[in-house]
C-alpha atoms as a PDB file:
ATOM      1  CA  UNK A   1     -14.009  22.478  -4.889  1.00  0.00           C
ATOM      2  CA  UNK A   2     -10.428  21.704  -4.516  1.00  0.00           C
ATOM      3  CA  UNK A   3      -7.579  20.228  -5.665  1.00  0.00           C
ATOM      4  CA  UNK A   4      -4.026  20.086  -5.231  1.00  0.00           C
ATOM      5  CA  UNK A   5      -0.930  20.573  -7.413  1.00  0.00           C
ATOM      6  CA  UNK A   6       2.309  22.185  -8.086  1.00  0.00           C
ATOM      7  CA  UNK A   7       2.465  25.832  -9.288  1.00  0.00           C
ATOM      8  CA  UNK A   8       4.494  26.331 -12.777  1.00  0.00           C
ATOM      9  CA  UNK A   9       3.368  29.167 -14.084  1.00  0.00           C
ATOM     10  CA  UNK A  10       2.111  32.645 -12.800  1.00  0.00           C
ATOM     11  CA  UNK A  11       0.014  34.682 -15.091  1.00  0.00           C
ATOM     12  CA  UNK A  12       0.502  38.469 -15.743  1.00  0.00           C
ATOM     13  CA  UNK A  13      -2.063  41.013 -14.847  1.00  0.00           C
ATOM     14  CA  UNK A  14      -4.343  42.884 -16.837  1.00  0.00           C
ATOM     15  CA  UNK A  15      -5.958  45.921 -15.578  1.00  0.00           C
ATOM     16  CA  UNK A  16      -9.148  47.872 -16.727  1.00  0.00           C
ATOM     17  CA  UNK A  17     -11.725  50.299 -16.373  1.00  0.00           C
ATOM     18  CA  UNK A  18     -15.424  49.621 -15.905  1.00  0.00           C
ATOM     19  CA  UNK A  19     -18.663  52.253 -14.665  1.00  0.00           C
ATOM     20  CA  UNK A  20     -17.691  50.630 -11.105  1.00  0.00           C
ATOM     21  CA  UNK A  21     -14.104  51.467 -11.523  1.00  0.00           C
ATOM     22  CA  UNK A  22     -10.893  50.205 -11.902  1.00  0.00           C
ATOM     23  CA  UNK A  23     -10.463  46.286 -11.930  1.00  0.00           C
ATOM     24  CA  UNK A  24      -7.221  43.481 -12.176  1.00  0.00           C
ATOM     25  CA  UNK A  25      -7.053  40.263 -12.973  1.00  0.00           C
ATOM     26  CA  UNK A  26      -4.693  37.718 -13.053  1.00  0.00           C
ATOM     27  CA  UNK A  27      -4.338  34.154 -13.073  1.00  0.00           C
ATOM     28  CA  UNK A  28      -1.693  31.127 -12.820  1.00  0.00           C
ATOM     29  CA  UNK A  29      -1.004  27.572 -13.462  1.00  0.00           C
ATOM     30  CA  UNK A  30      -0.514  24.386 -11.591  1.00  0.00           C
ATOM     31  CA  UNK A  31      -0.387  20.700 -12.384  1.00  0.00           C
ATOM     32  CA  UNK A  32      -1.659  17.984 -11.018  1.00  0.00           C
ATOM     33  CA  UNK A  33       0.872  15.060  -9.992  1.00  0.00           C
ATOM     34  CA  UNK A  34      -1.710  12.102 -10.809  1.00  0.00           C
ATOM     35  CA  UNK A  35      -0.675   9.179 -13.302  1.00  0.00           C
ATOM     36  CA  UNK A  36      -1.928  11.404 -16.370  1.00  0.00           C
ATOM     37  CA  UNK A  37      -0.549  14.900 -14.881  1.00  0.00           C
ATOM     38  CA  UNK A  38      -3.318  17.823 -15.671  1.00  0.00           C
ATOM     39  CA  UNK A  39      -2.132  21.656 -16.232  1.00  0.00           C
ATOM     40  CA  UNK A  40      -5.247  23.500 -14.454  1.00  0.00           C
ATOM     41  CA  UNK A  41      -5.509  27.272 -15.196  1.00  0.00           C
ATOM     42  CA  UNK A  42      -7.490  29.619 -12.674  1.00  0.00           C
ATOM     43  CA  UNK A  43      -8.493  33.058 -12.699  1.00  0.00           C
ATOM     44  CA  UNK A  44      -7.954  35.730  -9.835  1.00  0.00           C
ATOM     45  CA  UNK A  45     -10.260  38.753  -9.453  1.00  0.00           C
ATOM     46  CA  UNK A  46      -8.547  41.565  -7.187  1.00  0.00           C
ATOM     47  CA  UNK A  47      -5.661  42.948  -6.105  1.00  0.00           C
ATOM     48  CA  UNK A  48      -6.281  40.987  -2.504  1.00  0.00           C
ATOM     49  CA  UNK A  49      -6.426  37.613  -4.145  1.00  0.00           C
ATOM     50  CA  UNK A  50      -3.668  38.386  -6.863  1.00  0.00           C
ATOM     51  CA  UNK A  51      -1.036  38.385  -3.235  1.00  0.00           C
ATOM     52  CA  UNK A  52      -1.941  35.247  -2.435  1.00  0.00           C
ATOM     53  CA  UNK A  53       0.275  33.772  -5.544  1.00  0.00           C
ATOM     54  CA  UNK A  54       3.019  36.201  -6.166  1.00  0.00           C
ATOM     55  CA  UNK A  55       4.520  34.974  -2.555  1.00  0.00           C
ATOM     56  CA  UNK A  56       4.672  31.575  -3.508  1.00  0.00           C
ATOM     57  CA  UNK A  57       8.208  29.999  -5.069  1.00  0.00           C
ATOM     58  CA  UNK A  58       7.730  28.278  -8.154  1.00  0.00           C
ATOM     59  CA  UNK A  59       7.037  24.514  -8.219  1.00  0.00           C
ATOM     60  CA  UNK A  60       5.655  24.769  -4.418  1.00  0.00           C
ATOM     61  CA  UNK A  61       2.793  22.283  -3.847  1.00  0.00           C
ATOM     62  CA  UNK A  62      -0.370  23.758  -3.462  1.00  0.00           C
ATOM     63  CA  UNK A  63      -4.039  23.308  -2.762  1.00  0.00           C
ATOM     64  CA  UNK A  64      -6.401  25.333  -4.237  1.00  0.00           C
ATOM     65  CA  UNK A  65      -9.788  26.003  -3.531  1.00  0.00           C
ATOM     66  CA  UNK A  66     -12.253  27.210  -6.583  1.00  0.00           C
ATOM     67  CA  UNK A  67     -15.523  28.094  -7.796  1.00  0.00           C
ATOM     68  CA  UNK A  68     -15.977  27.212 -11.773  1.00  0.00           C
ATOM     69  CA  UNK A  69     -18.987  29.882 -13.265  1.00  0.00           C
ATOM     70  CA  UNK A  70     -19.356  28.931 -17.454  1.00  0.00           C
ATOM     71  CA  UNK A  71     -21.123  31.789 -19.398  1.00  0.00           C
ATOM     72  CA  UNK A  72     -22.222  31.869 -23.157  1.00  0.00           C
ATOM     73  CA  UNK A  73     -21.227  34.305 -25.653  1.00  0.00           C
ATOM     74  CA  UNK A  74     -22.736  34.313 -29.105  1.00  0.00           C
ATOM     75  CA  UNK A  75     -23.740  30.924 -28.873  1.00  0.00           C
ATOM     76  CA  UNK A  76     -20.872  29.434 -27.005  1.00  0.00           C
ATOM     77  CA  UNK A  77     -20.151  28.477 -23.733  1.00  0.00           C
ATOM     78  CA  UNK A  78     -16.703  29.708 -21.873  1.00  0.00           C
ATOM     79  CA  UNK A  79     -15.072  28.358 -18.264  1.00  0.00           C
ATOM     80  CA  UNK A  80     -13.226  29.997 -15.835  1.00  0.00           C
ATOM     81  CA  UNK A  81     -12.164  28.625 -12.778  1.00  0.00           C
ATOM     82  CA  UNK A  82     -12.189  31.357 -10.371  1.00  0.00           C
ATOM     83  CA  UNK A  83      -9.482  30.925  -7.188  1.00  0.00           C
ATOM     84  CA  UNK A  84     -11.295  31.520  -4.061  1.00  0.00           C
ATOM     85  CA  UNK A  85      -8.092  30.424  -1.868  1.00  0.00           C
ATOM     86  CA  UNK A  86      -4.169  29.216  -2.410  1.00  0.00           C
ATOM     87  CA  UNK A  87      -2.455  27.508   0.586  1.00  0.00           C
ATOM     88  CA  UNK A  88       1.137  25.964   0.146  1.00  0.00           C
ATOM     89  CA  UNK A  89       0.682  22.196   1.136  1.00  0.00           C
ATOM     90  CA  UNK A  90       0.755  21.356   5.164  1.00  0.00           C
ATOM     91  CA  UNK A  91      -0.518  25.305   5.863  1.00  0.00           C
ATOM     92  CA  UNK A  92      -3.880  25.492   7.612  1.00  0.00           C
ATOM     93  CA  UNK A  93      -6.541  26.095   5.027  1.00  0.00           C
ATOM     94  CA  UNK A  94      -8.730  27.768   8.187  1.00  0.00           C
ATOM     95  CA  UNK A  95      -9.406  31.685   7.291  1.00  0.00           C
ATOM     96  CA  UNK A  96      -7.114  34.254   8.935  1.00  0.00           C
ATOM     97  CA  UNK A  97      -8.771  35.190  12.008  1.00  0.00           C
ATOM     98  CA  UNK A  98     -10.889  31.577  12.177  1.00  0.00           C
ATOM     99  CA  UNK A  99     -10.321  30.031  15.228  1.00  0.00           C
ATOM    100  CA  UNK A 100      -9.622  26.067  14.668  1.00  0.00           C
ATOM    101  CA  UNK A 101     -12.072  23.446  16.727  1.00  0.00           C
ATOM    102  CA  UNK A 102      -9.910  21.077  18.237  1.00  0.00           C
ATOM    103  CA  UNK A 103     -11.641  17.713  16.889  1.00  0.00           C
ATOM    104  CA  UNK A 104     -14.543  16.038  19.211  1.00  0.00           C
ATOM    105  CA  UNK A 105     -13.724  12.863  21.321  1.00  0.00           C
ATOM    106  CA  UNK A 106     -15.571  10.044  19.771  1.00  0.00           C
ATOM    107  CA  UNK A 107     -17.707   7.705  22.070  1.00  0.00           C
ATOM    108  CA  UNK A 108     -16.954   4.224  22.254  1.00  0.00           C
ATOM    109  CA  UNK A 109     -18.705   2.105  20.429  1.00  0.00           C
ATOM    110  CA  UNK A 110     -21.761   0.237  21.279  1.00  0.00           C
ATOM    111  CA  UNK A 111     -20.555  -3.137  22.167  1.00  0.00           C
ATOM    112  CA  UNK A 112     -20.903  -5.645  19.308  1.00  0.00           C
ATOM    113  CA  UNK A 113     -24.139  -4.240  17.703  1.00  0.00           C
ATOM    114  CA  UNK A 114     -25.780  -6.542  15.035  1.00  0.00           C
ATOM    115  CA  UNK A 115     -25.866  -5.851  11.660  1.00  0.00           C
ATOM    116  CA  UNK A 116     -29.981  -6.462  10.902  1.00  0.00           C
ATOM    117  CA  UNK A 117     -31.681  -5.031  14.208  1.00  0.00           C
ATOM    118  CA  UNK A 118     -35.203  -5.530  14.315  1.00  0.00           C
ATOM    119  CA  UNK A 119     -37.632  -2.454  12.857  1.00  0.00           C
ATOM    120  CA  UNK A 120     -40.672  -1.417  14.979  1.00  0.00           C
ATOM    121  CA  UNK A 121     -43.670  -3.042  13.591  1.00  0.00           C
ATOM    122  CA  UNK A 122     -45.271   0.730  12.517  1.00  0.00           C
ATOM    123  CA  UNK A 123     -42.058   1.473  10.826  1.00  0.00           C
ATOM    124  CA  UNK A 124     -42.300   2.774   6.932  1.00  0.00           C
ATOM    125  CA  UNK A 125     -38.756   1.990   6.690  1.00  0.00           C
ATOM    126  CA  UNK A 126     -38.527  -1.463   5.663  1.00  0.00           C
ATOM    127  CA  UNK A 127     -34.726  -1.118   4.687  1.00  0.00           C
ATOM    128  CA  UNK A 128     -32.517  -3.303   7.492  1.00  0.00           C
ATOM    129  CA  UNK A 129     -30.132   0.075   8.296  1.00  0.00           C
END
């Protein structure tokens, strides 16, 4: 999923311990510039995705792409929207190292095609399209 706002706030970092090892999290803030404007909160997971914020300036427009996983703890149900990817606004949201398809030449169109062609007789498909 995706959407797109302007970053306000950057979250600090918490770091841990677990039998896997050491962990760090960290999160920020953008909001949405839509008639009712939305503050959206997301979580980061890693050092590797924790750089992808602490470049950006403050009140760049951004589009970030996220995964949102609920869980339930003693009966109730928690959200986090975890940041897969942050790209400023006009930045190609390809992968590093992805090479970009130039975009297919589309075929002309069959000339003046009509909107209720006839359906072969043995046809299950009764629907006109």
């Amino acid at each position: 999923m995706d959407i797109t706002g302007r970053l306000i706030k950057i979250l600090p970092e918490v770091r841990g311990e677990s039998a896997r090892g050491p962990w760090v999290r960290g999160g920020f803030v953008i909001e949405t510039e839509d008639a009712y404007p939305r503050q959206v909160a997301f979580t980061l997971f890693g050092e590797d995705r924790i750089a992808m914020v602490t470049g950006l300036p403050m009140n760049a427009q951004v589009v970030v792409t996220f995964s949102p996983e609920s869980r339930e703890y003693q009966e109730r149900w928690y959200t986090d929207l975890r940041c897969i990817r942050v790209v400023p606004v006009g930045s190609a949201p390809a992968a590093a190292g992805t090479p970009v398809a130039a975009p297919a030449a589309t075929p002309a169109p069959d000339p003046a095609p009509t909107p209720f062609a006839s359906q072969p007789a043995d046809s299950d498909d009764d629907l006109p399209f």
